[in-house]
N, C-alpha and C. Protein backbone atom coordinates (compact mmCIF):
# COMPACT_ATOMS: atom_id res chain seq x y z
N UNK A 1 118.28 -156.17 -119.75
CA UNK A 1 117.58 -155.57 -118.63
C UNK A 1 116.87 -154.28 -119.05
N UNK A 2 117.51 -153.56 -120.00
CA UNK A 2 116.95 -151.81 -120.36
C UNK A 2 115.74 -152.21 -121.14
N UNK A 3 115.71 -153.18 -122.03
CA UNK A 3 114.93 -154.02 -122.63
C UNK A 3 113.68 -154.23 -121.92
N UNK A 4 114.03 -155.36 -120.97
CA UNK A 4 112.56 -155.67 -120.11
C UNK A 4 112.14 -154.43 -119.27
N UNK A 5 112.97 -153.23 -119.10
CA UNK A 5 112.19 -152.28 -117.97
C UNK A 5 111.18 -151.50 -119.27
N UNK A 6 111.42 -151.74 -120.71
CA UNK A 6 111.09 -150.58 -121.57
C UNK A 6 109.99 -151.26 -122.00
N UNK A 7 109.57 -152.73 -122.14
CA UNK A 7 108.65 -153.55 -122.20
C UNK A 7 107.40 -153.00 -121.00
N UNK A 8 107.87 -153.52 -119.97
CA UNK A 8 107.43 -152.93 -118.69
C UNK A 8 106.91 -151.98 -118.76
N UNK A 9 107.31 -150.86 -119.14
CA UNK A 9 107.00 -149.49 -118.78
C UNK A 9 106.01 -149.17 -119.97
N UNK A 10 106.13 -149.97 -121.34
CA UNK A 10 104.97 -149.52 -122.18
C UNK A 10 104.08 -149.91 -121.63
N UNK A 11 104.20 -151.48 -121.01
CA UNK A 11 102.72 -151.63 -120.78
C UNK A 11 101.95 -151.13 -119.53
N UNK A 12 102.89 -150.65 -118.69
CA UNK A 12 102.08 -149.67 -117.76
C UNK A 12 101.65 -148.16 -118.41
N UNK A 13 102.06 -147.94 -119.45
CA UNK A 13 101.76 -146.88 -120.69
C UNK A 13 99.87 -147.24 -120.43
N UNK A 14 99.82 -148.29 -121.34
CA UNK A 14 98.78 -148.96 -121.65
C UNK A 14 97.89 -149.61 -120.78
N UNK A 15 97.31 -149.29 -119.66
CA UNK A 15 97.13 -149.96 -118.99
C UNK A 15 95.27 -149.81 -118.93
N UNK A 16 95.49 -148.37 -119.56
CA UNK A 16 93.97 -147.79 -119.81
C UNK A 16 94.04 -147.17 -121.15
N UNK A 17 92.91 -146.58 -121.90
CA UNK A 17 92.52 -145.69 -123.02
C UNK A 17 93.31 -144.26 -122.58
N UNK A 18 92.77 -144.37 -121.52
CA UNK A 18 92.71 -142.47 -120.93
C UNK A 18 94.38 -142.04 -121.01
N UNK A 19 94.92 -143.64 -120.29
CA UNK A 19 96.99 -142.52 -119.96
C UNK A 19 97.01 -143.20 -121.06
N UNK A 20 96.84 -144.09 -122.15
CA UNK A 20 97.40 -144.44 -123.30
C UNK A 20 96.99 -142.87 -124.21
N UNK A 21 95.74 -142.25 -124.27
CA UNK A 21 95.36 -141.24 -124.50
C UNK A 21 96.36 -139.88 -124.94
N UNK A 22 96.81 -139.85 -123.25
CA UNK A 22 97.41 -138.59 -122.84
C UNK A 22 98.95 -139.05 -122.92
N UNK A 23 99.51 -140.21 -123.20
CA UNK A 23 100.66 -140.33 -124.00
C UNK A 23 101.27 -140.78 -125.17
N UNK A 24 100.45 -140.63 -125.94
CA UNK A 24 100.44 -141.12 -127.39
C UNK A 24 102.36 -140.75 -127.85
N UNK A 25 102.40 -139.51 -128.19
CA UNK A 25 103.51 -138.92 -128.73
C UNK A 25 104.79 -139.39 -128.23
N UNK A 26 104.52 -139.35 -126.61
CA UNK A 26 105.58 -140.20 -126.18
C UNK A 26 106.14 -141.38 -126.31
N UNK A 27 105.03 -142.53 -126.35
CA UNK A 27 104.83 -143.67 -126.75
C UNK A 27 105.25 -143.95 -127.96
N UNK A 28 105.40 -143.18 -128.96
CA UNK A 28 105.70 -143.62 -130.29
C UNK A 28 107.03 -143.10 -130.58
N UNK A 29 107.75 -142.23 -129.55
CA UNK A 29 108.99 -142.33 -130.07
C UNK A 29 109.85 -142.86 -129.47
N UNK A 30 109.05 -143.71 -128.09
CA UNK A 30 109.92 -145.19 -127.58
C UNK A 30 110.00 -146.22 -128.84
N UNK A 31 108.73 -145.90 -129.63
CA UNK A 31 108.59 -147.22 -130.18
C UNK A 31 109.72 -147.46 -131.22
N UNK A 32 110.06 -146.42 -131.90
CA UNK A 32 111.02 -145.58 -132.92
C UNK A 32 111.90 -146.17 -132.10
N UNK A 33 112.36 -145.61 -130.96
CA UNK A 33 113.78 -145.18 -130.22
C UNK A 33 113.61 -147.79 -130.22
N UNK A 34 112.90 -148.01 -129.54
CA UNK A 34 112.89 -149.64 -129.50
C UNK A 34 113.75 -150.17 -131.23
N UNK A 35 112.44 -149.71 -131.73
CA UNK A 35 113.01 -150.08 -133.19
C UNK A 35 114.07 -150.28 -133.68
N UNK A 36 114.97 -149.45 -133.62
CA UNK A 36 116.27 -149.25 -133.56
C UNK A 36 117.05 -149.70 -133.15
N UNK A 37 116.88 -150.42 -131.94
CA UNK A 37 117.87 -151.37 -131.59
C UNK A 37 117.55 -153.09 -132.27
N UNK A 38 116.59 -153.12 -133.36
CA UNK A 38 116.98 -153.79 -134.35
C UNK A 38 117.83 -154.03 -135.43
N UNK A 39 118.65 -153.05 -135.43
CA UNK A 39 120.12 -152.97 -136.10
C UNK A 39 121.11 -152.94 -135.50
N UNK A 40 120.74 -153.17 -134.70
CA UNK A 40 121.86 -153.58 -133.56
C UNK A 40 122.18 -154.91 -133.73
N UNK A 41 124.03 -155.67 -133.80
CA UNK A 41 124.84 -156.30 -133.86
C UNK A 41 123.99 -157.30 -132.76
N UNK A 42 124.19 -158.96 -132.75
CA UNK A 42 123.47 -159.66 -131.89
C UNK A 42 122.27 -158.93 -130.84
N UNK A 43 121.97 -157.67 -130.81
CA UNK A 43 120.68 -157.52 -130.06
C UNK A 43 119.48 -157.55 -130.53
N UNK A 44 119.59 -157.00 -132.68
CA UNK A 44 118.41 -156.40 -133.17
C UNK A 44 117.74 -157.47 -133.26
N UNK A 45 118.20 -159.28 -132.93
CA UNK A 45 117.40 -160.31 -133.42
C UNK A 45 116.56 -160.28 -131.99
N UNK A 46 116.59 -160.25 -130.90
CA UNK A 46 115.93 -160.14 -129.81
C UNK A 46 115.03 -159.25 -129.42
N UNK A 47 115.51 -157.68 -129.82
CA UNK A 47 114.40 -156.38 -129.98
C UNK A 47 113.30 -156.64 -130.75
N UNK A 48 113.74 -157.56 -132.14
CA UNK A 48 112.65 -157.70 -133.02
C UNK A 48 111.48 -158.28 -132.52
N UNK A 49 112.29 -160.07 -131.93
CA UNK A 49 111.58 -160.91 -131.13
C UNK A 49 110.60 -160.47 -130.12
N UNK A 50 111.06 -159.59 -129.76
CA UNK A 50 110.62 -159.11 -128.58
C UNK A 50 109.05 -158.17 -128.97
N UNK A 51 109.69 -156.92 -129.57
CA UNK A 51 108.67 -155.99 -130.41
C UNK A 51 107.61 -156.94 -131.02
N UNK A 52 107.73 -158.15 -131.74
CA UNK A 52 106.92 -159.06 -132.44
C UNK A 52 105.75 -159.40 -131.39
N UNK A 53 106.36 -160.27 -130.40
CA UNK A 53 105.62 -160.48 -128.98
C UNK A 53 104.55 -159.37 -128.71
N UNK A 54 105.25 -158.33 -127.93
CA UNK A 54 104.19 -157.25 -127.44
C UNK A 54 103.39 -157.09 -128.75
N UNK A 55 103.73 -156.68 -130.06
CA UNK A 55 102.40 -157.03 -131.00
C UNK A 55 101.53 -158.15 -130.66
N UNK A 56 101.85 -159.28 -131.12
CA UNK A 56 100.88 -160.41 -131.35
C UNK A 56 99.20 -160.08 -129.41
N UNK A 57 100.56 -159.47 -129.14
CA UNK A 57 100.02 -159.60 -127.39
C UNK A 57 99.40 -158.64 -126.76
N UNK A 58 99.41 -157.17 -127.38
CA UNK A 58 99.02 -156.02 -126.50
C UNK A 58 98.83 -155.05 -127.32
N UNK A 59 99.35 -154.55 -128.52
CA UNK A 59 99.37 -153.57 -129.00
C UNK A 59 99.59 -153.53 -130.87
N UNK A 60 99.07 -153.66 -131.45
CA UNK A 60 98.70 -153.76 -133.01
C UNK A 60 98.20 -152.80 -133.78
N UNK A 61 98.45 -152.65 -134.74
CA UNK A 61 97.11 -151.83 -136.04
C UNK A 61 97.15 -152.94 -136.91
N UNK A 62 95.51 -153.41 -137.49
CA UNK A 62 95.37 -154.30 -138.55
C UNK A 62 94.90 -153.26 -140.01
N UNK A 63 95.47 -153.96 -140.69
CA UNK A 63 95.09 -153.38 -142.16
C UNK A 63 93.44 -152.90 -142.48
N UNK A 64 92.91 -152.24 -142.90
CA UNK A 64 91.40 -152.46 -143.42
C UNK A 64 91.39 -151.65 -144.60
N UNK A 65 90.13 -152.19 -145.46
CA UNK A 65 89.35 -151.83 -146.18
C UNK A 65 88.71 -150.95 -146.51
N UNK A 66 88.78 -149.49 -147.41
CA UNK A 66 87.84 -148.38 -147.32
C UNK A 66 86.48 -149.03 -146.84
N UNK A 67 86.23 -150.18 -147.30
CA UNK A 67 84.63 -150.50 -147.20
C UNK A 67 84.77 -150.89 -145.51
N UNK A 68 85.83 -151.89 -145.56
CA UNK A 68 85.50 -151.90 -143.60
C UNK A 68 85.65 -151.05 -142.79
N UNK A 69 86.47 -149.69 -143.08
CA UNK A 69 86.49 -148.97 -142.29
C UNK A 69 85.63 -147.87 -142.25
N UNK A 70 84.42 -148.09 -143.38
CA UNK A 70 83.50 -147.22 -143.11
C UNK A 70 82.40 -148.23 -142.46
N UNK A 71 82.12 -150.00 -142.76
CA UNK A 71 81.43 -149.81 -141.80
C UNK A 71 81.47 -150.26 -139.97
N UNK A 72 83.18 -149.81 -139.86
CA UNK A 72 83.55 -149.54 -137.92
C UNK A 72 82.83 -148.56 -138.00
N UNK A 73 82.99 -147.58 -138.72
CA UNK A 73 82.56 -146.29 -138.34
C UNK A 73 80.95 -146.73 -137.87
N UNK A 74 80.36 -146.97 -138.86
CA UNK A 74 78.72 -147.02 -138.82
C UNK A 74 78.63 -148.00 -137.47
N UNK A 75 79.17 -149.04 -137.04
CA UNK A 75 79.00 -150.07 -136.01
C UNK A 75 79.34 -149.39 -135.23
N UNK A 76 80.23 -148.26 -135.12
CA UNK A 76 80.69 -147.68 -133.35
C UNK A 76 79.67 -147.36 -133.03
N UNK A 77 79.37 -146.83 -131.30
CA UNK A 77 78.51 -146.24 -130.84
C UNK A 77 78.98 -144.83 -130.70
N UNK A 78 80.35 -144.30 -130.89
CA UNK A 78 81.01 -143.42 -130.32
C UNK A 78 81.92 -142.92 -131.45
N UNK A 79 82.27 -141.90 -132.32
CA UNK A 79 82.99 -141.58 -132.83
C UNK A 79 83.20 -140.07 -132.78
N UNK A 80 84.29 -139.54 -133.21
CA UNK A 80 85.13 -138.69 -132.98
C UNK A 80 86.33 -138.42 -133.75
N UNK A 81 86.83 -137.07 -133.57
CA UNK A 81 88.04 -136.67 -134.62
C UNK A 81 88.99 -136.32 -134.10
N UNK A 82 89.84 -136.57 -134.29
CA UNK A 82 91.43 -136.36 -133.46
C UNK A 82 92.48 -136.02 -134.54
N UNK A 83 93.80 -136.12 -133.59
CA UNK A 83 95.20 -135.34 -134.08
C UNK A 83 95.33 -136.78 -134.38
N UNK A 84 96.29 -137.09 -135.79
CA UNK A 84 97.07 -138.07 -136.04
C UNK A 84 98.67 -138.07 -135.30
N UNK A 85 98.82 -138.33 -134.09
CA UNK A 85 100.28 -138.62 -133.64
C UNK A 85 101.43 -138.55 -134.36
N UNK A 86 101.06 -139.72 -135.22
CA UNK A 86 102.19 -140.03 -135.33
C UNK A 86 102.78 -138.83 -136.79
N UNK A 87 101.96 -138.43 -137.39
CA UNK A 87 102.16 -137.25 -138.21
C UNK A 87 102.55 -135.87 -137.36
N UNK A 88 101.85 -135.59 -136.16
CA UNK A 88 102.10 -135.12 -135.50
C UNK A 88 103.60 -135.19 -134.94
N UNK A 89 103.91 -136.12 -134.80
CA UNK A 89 105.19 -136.09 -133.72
C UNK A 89 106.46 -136.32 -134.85
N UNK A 90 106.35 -136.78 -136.03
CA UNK A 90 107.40 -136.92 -136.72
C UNK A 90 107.47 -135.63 -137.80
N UNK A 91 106.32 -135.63 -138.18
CA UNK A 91 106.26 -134.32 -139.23
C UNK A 91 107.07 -134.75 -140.38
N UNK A 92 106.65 -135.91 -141.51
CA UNK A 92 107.21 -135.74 -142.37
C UNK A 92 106.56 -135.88 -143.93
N UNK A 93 105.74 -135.39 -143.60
CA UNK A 93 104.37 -135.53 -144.69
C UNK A 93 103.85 -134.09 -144.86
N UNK A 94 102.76 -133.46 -145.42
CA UNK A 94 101.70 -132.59 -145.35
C UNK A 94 100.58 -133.02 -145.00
N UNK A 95 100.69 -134.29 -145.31
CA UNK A 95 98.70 -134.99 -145.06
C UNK A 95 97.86 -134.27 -144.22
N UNK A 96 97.11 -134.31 -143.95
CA UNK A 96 96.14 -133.63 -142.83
C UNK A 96 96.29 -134.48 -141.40
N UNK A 97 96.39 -133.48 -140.43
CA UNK A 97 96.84 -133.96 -139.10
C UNK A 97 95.37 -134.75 -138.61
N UNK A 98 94.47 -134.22 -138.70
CA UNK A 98 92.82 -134.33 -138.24
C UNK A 98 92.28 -135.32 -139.15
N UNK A 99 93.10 -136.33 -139.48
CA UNK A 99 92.75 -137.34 -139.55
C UNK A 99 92.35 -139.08 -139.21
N UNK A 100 92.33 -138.89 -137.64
CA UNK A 100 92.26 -140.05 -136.73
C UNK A 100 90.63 -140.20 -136.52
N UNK A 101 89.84 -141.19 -136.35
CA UNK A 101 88.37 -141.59 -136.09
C UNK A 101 88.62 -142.71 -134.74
N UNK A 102 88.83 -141.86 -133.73
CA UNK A 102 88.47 -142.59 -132.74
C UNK A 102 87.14 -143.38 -132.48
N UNK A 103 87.25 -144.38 -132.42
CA UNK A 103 86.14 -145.18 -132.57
C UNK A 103 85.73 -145.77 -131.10
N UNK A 104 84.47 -145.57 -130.28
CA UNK A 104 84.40 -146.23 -129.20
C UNK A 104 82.98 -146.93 -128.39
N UNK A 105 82.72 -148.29 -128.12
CA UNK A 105 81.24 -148.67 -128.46
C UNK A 105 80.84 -148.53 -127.68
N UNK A 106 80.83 -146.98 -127.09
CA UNK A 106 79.77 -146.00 -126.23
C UNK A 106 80.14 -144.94 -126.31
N UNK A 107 79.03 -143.65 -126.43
CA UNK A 107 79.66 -142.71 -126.61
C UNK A 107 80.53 -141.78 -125.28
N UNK A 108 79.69 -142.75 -124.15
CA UNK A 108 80.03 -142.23 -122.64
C UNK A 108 81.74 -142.92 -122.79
N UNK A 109 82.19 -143.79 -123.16
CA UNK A 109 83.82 -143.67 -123.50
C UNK A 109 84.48 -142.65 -124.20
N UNK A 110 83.99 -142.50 -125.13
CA UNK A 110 84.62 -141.40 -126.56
C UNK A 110 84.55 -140.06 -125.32
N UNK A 111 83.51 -139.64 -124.84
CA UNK A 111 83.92 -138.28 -124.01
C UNK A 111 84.31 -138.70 -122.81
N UNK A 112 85.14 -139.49 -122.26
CA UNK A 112 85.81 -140.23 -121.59
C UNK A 112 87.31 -139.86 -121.74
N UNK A 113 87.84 -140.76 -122.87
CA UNK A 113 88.85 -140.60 -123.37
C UNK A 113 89.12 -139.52 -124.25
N UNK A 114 88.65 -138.77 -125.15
CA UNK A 114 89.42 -137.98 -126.28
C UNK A 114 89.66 -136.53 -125.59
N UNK A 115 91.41 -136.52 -126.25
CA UNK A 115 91.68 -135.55 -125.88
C UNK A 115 91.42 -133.83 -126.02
N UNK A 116 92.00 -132.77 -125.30
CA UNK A 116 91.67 -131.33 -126.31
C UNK A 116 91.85 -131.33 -127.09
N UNK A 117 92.32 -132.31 -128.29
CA UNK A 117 92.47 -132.15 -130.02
C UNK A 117 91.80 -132.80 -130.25
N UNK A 118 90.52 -133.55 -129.95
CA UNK A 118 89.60 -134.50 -130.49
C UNK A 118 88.18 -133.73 -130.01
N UNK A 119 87.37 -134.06 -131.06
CA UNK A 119 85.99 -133.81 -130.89
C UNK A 119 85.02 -134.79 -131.63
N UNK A 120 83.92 -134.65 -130.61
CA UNK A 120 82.39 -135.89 -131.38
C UNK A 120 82.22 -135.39 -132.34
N UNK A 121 82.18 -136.60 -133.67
CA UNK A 121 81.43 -136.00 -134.77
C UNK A 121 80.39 -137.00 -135.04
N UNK A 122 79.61 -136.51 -136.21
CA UNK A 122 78.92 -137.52 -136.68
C UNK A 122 79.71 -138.57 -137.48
N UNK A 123 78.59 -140.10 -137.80
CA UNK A 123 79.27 -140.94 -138.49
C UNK A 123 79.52 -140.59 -140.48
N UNK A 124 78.61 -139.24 -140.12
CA UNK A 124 78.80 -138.90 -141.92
C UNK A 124 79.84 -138.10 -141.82
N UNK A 125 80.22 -137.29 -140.97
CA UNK A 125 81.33 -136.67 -140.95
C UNK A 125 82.81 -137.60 -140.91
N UNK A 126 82.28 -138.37 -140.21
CA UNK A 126 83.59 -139.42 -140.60
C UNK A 126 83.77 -140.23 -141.41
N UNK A 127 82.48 -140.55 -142.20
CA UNK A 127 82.08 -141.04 -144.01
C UNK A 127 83.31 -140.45 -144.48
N UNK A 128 82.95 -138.88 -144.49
CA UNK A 128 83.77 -137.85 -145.19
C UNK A 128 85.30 -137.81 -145.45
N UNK A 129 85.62 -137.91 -144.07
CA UNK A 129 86.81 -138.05 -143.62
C UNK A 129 87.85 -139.34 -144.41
N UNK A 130 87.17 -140.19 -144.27
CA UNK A 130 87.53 -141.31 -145.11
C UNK A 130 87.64 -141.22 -146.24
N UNK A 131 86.57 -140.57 -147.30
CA UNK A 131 86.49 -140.28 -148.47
C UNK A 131 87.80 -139.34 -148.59
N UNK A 132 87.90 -138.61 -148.24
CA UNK A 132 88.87 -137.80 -148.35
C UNK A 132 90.61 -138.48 -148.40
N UNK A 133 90.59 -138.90 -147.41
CA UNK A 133 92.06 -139.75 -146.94
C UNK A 133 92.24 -140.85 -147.85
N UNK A 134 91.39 -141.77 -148.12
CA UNK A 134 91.03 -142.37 -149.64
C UNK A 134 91.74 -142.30 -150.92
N UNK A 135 90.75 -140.64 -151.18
CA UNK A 135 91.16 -139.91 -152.33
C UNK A 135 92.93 -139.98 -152.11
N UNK A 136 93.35 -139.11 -151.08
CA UNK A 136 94.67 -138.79 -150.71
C UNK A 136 95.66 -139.75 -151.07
N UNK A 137 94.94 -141.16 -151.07
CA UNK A 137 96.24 -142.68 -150.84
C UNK A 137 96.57 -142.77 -149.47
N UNK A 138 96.00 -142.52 -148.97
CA UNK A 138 96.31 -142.79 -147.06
C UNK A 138 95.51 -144.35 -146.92
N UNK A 139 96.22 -145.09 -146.23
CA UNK A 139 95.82 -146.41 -145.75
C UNK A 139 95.32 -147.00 -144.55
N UNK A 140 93.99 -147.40 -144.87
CA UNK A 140 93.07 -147.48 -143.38
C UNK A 140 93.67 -148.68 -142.45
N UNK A 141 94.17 -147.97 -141.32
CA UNK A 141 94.10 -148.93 -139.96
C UNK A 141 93.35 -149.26 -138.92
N UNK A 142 93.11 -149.81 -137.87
CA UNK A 142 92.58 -149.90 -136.74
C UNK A 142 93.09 -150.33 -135.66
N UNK A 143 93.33 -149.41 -134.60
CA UNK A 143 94.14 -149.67 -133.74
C UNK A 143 93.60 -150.75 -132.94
N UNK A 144 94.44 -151.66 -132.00
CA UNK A 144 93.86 -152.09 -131.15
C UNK A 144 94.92 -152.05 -129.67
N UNK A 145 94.71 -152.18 -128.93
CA UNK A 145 95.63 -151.97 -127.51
C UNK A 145 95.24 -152.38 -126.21
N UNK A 146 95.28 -153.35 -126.00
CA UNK A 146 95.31 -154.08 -124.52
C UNK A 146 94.33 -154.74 -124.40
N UNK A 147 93.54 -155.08 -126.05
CA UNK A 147 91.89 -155.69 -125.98
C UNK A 147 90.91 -154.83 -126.74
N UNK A 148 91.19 -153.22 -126.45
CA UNK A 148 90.20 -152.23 -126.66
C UNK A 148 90.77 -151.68 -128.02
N UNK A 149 89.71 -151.87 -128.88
CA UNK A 149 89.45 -150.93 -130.02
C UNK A 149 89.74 -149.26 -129.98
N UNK A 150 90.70 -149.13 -130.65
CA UNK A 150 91.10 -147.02 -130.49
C UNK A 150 90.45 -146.08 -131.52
N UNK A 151 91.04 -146.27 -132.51
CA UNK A 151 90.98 -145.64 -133.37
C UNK A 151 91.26 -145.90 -134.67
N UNK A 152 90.38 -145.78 -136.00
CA UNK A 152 90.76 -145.79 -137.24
C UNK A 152 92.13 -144.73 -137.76
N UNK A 153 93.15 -145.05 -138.25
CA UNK A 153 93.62 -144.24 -138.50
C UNK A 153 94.10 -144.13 -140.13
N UNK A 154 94.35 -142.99 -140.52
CA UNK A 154 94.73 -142.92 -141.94
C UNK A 154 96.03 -142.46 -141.94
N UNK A 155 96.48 -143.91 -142.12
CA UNK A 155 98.28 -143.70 -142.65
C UNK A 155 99.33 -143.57 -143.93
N UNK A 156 100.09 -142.79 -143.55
CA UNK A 156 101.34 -142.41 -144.99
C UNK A 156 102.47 -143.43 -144.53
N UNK A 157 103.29 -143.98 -145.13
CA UNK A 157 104.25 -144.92 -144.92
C UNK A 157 105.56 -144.08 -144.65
N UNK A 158 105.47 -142.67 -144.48
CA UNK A 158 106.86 -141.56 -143.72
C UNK A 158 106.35 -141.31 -142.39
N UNK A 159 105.27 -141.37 -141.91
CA UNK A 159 105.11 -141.13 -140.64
C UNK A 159 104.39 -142.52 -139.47
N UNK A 160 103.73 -143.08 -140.45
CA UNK A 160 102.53 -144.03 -139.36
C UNK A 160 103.73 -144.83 -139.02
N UNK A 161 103.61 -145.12 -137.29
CA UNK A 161 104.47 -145.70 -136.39
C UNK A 161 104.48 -147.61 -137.30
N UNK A 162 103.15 -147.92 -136.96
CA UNK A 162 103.09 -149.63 -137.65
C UNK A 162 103.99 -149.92 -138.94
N UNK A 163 103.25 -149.05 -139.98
CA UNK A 163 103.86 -148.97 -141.58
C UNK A 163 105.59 -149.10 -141.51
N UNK A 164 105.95 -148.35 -140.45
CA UNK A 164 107.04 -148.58 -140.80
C UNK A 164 108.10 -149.33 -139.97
N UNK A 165 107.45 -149.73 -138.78
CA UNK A 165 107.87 -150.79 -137.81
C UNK A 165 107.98 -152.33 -138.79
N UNK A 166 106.97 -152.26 -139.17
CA UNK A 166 106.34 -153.26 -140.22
C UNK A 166 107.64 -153.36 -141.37
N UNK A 167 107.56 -152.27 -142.09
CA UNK A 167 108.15 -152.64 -143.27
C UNK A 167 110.16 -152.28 -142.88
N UNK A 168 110.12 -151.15 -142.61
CA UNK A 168 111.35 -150.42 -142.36
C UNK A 168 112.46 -151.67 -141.34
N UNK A 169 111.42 -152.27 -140.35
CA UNK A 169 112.07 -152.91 -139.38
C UNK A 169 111.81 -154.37 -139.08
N UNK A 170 111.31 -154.76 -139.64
CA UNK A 170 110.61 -155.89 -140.26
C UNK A 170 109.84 -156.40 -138.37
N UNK A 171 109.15 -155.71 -137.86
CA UNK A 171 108.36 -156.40 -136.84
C UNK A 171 106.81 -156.23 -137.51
N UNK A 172 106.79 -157.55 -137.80
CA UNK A 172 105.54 -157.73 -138.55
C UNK A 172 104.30 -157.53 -138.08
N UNK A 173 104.36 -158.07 -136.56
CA UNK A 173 103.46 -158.22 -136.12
C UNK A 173 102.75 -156.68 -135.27
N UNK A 174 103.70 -155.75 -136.05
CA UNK A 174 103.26 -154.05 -135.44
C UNK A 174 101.82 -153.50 -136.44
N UNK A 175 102.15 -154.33 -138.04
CA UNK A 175 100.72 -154.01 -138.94
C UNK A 175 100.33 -155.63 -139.04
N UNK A 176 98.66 -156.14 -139.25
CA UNK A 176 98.67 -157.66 -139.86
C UNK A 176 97.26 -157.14 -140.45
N UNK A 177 96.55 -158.21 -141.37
CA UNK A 177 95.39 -158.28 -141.77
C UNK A 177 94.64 -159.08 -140.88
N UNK A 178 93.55 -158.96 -140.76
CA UNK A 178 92.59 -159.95 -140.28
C UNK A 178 91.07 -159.99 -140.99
N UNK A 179 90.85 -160.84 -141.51
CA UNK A 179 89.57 -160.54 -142.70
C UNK A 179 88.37 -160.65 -141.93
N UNK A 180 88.44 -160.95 -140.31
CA UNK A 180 87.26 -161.00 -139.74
C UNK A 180 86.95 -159.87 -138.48
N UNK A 181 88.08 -158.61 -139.16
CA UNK A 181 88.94 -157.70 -137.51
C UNK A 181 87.00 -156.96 -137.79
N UNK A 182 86.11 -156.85 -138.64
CA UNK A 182 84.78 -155.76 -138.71
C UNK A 182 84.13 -156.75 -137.38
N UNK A 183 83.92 -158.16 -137.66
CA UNK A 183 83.05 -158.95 -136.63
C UNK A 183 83.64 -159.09 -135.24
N UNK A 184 85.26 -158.74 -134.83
CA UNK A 184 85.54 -159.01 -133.97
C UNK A 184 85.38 -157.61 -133.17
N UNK A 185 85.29 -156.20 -134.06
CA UNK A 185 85.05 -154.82 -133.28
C UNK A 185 83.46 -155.35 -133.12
N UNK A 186 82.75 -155.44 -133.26
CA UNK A 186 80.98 -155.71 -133.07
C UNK A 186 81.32 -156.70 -131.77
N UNK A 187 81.80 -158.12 -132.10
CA UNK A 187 81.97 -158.76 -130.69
C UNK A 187 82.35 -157.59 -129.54
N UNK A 188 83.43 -157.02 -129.79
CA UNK A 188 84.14 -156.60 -128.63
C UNK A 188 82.72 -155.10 -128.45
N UNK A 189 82.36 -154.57 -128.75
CA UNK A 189 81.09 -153.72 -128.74
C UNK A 189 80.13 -154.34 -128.09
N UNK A 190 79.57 -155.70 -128.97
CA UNK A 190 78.60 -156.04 -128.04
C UNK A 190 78.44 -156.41 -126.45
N UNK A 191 79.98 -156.73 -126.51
CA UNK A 191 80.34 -157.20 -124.76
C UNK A 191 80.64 -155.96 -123.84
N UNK A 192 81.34 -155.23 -124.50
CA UNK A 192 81.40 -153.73 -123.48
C UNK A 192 80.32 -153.65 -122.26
N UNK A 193 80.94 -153.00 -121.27
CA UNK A 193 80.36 -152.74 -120.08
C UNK A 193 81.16 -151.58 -119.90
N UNK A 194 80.59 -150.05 -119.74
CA UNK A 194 80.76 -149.22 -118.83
C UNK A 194 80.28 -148.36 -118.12
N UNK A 195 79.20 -149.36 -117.67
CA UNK A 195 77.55 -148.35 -116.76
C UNK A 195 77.14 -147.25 -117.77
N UNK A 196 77.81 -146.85 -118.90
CA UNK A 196 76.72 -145.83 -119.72
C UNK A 196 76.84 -145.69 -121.82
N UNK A 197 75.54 -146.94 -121.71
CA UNK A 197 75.45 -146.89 -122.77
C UNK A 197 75.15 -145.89 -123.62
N UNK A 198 75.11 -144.62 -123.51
CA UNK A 198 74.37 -143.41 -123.90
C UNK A 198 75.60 -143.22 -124.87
């Protein structure tokens, strides 16, 4: 039952960009605090099951490519620089916090959604950004959540929530590859509707 209300309650988490937005930090140390009851005696096979599900179904990061994730960047209409969460909320790295590329295919979303730690940049500034995180050994993701494309993020395997849902806890379906995830952000871009393409 604590189970299905915590299911429940992420996905009313998620229900938009904006409160998925404004609860990031929180959100990820349910996900942690969920996780965990995968070592749990007859429950962790069901938490897993379960955690696996809401991946395949609502909430993911897929693997990418320095090369694909520079060109989301170039395909967004909307980009931007943000706090990395999950570095943020665990703190167990040095990496650079200001390393998230919210990505969004309008820019009337991106100043929509990003929070007081995020700001519009250009797409060379987020060239940069990449180059940098790159250099570092940080590993390009792309979020996705309820349908909608979030954010590129550059992850360390001590802090990024997926990396280690993924490996640490074996719910696979928290990181996956998809070799066609560049054509399916352009699909999901080209279909967008939100009265302001600007």
């Amino acid at each position: 039952m604590v189970v299905l209300v915590f299911i429940g309650s992420i996905t009313l988490m998620h229900h938009t960009l904006k409160l998925y937005s404004g609860n990031r930090r929180f959100v990820l140390r349910l996900y942690m605090l969920f996780a965990g009851l995968t070592s749990v005696p007859l429950l962790g096979r069901l938490a897993r099951r379960m955690a696996n599900a809401y991946g395949r179904s609502l909430h993911r990061a897929y693997l990418l490519t320095p090369d694909e994730a520079l060109e989301l960047v170039n395909v967004a209409n909307g980009v931007a620089l943000g706090v990395c969460d999950c570095r943020r909320t665990f703190k167990n790295c040095d990496h650079p916090l200001n390393a998230e590329i919210l990505l969004g295919p309008t820019r009337h979303l991106i100043r929509h959604v990003i929070g007081k730690d995020s700001r519009e940049i250009t797409r060379e500034e987020a060239a940069e950004v990449l180059r940098v995180n790159n250099r570092r050994g940080l590993v390009f993701t792309i979020i996705k959540c309820r349908g909608d494309f979030y954010a590129i993020c550059s992850c360390c395997s001590c802090c990024c929530v997926p990396l280690r849902l993924s490996k640490k806890y074996g719910i696979g379906e928290a990181l996956v590859r998809h070799k066609d995830i560049v054509k399916e952000f352009r699909e999901f871009q080209a279909n967008y509707k939100d009265g302001d393409s600007a």
